[in-house]
N, C-alpha and C. Protein backbone atom coordinates (compact mmCIF):
# COMPACT_ATOMS: atom_id res chain seq x y z
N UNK A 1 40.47 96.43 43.53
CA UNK A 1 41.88 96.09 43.79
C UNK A 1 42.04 95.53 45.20
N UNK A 2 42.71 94.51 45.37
CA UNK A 2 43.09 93.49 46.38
C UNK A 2 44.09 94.54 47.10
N UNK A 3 43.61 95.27 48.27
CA UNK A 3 44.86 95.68 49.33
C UNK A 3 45.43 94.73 49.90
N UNK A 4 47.10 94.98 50.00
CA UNK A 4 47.87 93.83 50.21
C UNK A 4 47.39 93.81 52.27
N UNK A 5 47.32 92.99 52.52
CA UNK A 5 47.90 92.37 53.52
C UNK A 5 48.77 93.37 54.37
N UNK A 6 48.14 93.94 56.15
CA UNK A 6 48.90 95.02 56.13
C UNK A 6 50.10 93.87 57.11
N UNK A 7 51.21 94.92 56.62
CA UNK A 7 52.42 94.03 57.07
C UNK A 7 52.51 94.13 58.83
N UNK A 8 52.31 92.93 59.66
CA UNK A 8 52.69 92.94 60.72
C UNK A 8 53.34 92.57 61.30
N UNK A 9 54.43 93.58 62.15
CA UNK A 9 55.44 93.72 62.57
C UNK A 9 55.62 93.58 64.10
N UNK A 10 56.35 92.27 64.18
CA UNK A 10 56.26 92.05 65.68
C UNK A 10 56.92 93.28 66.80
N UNK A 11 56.03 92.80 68.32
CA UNK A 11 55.87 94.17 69.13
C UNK A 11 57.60 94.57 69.08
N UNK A 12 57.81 95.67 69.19
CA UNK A 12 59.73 95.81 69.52
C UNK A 12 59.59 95.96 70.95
N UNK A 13 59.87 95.66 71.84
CA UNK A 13 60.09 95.75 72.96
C UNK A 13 61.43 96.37 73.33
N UNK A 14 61.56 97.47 73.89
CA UNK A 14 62.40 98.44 74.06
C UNK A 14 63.51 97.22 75.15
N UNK A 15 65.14 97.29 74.35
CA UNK A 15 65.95 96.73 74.54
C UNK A 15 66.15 97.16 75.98
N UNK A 16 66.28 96.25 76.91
CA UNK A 16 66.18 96.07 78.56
C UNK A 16 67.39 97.19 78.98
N UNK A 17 67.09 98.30 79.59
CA UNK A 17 68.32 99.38 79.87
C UNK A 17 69.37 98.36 80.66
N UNK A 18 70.46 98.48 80.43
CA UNK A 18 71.48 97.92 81.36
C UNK A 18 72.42 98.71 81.93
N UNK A 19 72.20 98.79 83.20
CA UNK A 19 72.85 99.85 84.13
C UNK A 19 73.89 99.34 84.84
N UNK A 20 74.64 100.32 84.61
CA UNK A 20 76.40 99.60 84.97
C UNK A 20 76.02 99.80 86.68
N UNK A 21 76.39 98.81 87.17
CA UNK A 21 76.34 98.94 88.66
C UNK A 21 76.66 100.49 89.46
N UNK A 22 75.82 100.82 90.46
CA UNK A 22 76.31 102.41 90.79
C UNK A 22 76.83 102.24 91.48
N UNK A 23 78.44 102.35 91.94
CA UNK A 23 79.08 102.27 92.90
C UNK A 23 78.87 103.52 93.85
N UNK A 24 78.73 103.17 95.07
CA UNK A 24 78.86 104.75 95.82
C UNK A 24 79.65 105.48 96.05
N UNK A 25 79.06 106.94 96.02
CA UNK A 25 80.07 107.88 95.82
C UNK A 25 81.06 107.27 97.01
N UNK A 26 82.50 107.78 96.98
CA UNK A 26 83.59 107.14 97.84
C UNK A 26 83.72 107.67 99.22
N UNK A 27 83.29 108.74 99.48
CA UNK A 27 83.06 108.99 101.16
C UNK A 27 81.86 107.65 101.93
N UNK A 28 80.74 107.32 100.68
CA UNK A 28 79.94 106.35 101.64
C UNK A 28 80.50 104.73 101.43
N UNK A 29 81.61 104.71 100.57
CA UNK A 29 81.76 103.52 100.50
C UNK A 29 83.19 102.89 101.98
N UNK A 30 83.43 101.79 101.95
CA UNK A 30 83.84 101.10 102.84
C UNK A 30 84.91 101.52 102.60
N UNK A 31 85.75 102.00 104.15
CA UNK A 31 87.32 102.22 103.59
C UNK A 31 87.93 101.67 103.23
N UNK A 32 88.90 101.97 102.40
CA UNK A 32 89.69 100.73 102.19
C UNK A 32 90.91 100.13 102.75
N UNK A 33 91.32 98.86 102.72
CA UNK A 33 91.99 97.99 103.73
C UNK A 33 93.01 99.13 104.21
N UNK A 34 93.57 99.17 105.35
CA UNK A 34 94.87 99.46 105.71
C UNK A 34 95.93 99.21 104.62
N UNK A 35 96.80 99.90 104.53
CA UNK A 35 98.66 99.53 103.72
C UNK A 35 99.30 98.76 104.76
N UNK A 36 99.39 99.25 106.01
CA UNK A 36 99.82 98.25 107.25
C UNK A 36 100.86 98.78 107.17
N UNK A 37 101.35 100.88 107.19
CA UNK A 37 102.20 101.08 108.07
C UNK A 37 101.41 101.76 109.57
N UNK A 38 102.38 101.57 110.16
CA UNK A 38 101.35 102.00 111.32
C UNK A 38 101.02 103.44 111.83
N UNK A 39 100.24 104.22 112.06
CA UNK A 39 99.87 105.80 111.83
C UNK A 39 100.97 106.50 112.21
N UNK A 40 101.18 107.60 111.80
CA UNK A 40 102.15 108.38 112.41
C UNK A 40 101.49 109.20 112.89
N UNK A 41 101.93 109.12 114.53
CA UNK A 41 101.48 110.14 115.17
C UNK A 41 101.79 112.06 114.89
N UNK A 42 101.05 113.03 114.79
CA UNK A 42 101.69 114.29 114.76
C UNK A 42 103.05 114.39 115.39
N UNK A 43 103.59 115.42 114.28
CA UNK A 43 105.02 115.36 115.59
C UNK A 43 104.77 115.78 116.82
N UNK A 44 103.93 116.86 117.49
CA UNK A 44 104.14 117.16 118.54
C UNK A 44 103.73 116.31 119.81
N UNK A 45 102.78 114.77 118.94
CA UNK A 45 102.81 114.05 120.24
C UNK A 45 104.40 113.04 120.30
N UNK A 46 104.62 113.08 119.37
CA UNK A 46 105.58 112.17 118.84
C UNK A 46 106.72 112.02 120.22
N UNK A 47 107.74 111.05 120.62
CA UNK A 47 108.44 111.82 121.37
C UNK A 47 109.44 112.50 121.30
N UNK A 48 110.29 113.47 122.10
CA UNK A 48 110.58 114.78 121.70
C UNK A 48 112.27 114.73 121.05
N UNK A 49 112.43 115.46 120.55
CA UNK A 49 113.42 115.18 119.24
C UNK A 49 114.41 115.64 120.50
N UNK A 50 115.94 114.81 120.29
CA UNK A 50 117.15 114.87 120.78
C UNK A 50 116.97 116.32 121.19
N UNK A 51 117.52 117.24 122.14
CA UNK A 51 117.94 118.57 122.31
C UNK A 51 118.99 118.53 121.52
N UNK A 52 119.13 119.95 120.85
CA UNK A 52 120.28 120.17 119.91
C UNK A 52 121.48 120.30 121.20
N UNK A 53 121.38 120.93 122.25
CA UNK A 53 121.90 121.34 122.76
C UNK A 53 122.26 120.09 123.95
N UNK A 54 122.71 119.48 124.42
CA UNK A 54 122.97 118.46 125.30
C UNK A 54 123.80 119.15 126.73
N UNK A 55 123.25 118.95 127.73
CA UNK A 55 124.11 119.70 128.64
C UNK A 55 125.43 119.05 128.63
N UNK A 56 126.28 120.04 129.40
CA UNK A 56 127.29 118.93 129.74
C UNK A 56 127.77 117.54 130.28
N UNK A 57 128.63 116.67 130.52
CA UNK A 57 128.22 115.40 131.24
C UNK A 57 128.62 115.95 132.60
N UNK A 58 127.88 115.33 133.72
CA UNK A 58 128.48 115.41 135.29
C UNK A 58 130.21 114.99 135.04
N UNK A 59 131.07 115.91 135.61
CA UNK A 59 132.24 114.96 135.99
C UNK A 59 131.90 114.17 137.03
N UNK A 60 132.98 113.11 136.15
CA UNK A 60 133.25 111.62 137.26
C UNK A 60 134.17 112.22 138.66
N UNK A 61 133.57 111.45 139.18
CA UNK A 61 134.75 112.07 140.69
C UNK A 61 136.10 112.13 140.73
N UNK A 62 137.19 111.60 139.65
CA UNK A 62 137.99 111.44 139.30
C UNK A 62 138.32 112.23 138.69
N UNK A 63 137.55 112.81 137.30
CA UNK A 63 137.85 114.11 137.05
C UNK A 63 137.59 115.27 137.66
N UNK A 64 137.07 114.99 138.41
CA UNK A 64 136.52 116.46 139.70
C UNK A 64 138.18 116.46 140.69
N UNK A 65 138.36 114.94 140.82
CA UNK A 65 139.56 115.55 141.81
C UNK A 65 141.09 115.89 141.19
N UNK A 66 141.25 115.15 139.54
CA UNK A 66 142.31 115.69 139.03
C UNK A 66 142.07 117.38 138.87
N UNK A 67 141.03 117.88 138.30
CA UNK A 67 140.74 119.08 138.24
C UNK A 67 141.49 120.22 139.44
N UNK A 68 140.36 119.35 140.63
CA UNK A 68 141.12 120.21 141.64
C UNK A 68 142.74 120.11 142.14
N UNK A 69 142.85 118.78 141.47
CA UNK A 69 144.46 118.93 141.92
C UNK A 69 145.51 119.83 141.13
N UNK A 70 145.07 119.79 139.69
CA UNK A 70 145.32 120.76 138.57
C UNK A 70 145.00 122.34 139.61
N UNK A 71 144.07 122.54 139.96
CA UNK A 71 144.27 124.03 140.62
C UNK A 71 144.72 124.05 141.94
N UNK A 72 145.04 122.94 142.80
CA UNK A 72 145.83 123.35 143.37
C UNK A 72 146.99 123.79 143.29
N UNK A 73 148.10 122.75 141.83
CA UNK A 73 148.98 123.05 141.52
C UNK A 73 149.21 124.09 141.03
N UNK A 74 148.12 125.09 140.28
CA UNK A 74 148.27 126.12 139.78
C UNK A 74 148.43 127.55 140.68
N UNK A 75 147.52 127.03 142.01
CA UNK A 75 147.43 128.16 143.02
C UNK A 75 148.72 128.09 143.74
N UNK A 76 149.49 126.64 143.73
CA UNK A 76 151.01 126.25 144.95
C UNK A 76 152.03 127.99 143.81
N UNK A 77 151.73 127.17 142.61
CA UNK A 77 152.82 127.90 141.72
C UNK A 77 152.46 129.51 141.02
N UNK A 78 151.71 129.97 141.97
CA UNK A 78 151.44 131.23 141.81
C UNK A 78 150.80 132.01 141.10
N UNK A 79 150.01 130.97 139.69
CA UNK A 79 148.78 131.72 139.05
C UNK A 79 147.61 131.26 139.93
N UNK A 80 146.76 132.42 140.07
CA UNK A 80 145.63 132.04 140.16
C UNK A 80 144.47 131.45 139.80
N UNK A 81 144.73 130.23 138.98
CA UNK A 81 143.86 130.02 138.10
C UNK A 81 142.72 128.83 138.61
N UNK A 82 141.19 129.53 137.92
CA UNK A 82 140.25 129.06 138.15
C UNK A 82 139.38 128.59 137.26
N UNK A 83 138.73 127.21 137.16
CA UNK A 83 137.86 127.25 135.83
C UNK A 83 136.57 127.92 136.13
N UNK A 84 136.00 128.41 137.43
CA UNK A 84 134.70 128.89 137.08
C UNK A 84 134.97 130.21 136.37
């Protein structure tokens, strides 16, 4: 009996792996662009927030001397009155 002919089967060559590009992990990769607001400094360098409290304003010399004329009039007419 005639054995057939053994069947030959061309080489398979193992289909070429294709590797998705490895991007690097994201701490080693390049930062990325700025947003382009500009940093905010911590508040405490920041500069310093309004006082809640505002002193008083200096009187104008004008109100310093109506004032005192106001207590003089008050001392001519017999109260004693003082703003300190």
């Amino acid at each position: 009996p005639i054995s057939p002919p053994p069947k030959v089967y061309p080489p398979v060559s193992p289909p070429p792996k294709v590797y998705p590009p490895v991007s690097p992990p994201y701490h080693y990769s390049s930062p990325p662009p700025p947003v382009y607001s500009p940093p905010k400094k911590p508040y405490h360098y920041s500069s310093p927030p309004p006082p809640v409290y505002s002193p008083p304003p200096i009187p104008t010399l004008r109100e310093a001397y109506v004032h005192h004329a106001f207590n003089e009039w008050m001392v001519k007419h017999g109260r004693n009155y003082s703003s300190s």
